[in-house]
Each structure stands twice: as C-alpha cells, then as structure tokens.
Protein backbone atom coordinates (compact mmCIF):
# COMPACT_ATOMS: atom_id res chain seq x y z
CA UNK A 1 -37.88 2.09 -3.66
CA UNK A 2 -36.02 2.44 -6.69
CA UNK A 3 -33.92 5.19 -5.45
CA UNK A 4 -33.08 2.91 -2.67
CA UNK A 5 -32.02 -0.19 -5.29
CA UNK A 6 -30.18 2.40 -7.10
CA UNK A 7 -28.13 3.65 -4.49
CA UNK A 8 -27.43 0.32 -2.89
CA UNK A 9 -26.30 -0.92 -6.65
CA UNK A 10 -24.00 1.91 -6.67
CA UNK A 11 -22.38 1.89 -3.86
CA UNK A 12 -22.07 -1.56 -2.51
CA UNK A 13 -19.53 -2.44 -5.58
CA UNK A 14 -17.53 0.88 -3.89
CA UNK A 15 -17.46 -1.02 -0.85
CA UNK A 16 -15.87 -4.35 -2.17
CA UNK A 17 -13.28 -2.54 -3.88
CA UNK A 18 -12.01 -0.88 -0.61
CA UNK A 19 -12.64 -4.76 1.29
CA UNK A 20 -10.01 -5.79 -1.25
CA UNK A 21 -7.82 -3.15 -1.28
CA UNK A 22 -7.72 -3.74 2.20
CA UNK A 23 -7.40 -7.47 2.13
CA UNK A 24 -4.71 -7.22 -0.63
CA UNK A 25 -2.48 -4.34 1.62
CA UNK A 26 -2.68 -7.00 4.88
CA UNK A 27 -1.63 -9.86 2.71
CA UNK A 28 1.18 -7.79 1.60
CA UNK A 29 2.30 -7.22 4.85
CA UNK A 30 2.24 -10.92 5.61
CA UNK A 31 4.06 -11.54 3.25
CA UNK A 32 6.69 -8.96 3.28
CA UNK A 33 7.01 -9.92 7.05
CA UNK A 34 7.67 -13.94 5.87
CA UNK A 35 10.26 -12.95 3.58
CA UNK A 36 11.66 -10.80 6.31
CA UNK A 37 11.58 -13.48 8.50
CA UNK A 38 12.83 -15.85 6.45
CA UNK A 39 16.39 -13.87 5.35
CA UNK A 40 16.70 -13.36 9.12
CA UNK A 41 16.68 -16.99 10.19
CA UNK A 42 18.58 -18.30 7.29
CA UNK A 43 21.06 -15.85 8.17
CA UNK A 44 20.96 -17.11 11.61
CA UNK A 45 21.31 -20.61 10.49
CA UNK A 46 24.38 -19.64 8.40
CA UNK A 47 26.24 -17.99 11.71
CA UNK A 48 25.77 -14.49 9.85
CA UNK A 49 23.48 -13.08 12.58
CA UNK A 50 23.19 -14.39 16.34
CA UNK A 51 19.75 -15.10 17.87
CA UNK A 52 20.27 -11.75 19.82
CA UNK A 53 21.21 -9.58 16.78
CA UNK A 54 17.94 -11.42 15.21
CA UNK A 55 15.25 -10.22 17.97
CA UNK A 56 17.26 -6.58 17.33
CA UNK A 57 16.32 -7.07 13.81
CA UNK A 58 13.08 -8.21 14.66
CA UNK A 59 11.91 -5.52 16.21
CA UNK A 60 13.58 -2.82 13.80
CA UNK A 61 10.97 -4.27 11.33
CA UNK A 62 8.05 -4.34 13.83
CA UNK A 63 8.60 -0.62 14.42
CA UNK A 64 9.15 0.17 10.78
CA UNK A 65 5.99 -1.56 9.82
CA UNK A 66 3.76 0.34 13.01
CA UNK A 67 5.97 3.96 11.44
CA UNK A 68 5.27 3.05 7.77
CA UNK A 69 1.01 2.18 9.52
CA UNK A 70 0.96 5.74 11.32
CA UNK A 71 2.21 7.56 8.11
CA UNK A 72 -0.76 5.87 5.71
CA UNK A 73 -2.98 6.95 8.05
CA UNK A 74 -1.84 10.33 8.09
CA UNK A 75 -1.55 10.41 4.65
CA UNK A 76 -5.30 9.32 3.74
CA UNK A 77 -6.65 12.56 3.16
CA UNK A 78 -6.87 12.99 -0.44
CA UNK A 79 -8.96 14.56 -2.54
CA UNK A 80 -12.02 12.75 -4.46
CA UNK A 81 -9.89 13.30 -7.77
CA UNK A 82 -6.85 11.54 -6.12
CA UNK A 83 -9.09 9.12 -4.84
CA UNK A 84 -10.57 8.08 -8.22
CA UNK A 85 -7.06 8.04 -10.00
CA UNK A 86 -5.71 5.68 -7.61
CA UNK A 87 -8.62 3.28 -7.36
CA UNK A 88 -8.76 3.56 -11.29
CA UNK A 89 -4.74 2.38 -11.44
CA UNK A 90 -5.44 -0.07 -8.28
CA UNK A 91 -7.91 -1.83 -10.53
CA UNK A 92 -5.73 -2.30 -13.72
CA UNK A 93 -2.70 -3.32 -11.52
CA UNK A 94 -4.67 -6.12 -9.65
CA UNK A 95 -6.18 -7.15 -12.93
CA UNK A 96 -2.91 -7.45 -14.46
CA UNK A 97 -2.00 -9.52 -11.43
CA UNK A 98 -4.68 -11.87 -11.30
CA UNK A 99 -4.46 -12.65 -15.43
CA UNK A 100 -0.40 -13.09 -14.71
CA UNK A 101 0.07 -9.83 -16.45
CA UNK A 102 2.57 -8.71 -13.39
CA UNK A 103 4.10 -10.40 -10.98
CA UNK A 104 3.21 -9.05 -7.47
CA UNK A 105 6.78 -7.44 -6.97
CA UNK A 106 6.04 -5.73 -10.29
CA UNK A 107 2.65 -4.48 -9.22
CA UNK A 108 4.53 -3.67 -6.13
CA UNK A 109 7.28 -1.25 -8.01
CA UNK A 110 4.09 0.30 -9.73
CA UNK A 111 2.41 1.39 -6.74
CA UNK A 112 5.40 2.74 -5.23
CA UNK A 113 6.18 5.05 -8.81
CA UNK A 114 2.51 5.69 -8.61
CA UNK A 115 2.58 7.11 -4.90
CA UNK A 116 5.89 8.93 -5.95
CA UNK A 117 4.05 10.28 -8.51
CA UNK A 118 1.00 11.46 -7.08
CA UNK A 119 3.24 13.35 -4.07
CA UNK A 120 5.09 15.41 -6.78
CA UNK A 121 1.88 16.46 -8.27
CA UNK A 122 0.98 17.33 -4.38
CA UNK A 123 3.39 19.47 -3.67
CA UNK A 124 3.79 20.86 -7.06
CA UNK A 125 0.12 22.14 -5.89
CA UNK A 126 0.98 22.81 -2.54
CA UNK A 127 3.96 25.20 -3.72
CA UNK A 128 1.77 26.79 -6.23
CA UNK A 129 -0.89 27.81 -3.80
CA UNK A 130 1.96 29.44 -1.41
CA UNK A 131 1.75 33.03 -1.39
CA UNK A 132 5.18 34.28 -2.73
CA UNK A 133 6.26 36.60 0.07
C-alpha cells in the first residue's frame, strides 16, 4: 500500500506538468492563429489584400501549422536527459510568466533559443558518434 501511495505521489505531479504543457502549446496556437487572422483581415479592410488573396493566405498558415504539427511529432524522441532539461527550463519560463517576469512573446523567443540550442548539442552528438570513414 505504501508503495502504491508512493508511486501515485510521484508520478501524478509528472502528469500535470505534461496536461499543461499541453494546454499552454494549444493556447499558443490559438493565439498565434488570432493574430494571424487578425493582420489578414485588417489588411483586407485596408484594400492591401483581396478576400481571394486572404483564403490563399489562409490556408498557407493552415498547412504551415499541420507541417510545423507533423515535425513535433517526429521530433519527440528525446532522451530522458533532454527530457528533464527541457521540463526543468519549461517550468522556470512559465513561472516567470505567470509572476509577470516575461511576457509570453519573451517566453516565446526563449523556447525557440532553447530548441536551437538543444539541436546543436544533437547533432554535435550525432557527428561525434559518426564513424570517420
């Protein structure tokens, strides 16, 4: 029984963290999607698009979105060590963004030097295992 408390203590905080992660990444798109939308029909209303060059631009962004969506989930197979570095800086980031530390674009410039980052050390790896032939 207390093995059972104990691992249930453990690992249910584990799975709130990746709820919000995942809560936080749709609200992102949302909102990067609203802003999208929104330069798009304000340009429309100025005469600087038409309503056909719009649903062109629409749709641009709709595949983007389902590339970027394919690519995560391609990408998702890091190691536990990668795992617990980015769920370590996830935490501090969303902290700083819930105290008013950082602005969500700034948390959003973070994660994308973060990612850049963590590929370099990647395929400084990958390169290093290669066999020199």
């Amino acid at each position: 029984m207390k093995t059972l408390f104990m691992t249930f203590a453990l690992v249910f905080p584990l799975i709130l963290m990746g709820q919000k992660a995942s809560d936080i990444s749709n609200l992102d798109d949302k909102t990067l999607w609203e802003t999208f939308q929104s330069r798009i029909e304000t340009a429309v209303e100025n005469g600087d698009l038409t309503r056909e060059e719009a649903r062109k631009k629409y749709a641009g962004f709709r595949k983007r979105m389902g590339q970027r969506d394919n690519k995560a989930s391609k990408n998702d197979k890091l190691s536990a060590e990668e795992k617990a570095m980015w769920e370590t800086f996830q935490s501090r980031i969303e902290t700083a963004v819930e105290n008013g530390d950082l602005t969500r674009e700034e948390a959003r410039k973070k994660y994308a030097g973060f990612r850049k980052r963590m590929e370099k050390k990647r395929m400084a790896k990958r390169n290093k295992e290669k066999p020199n032939l």
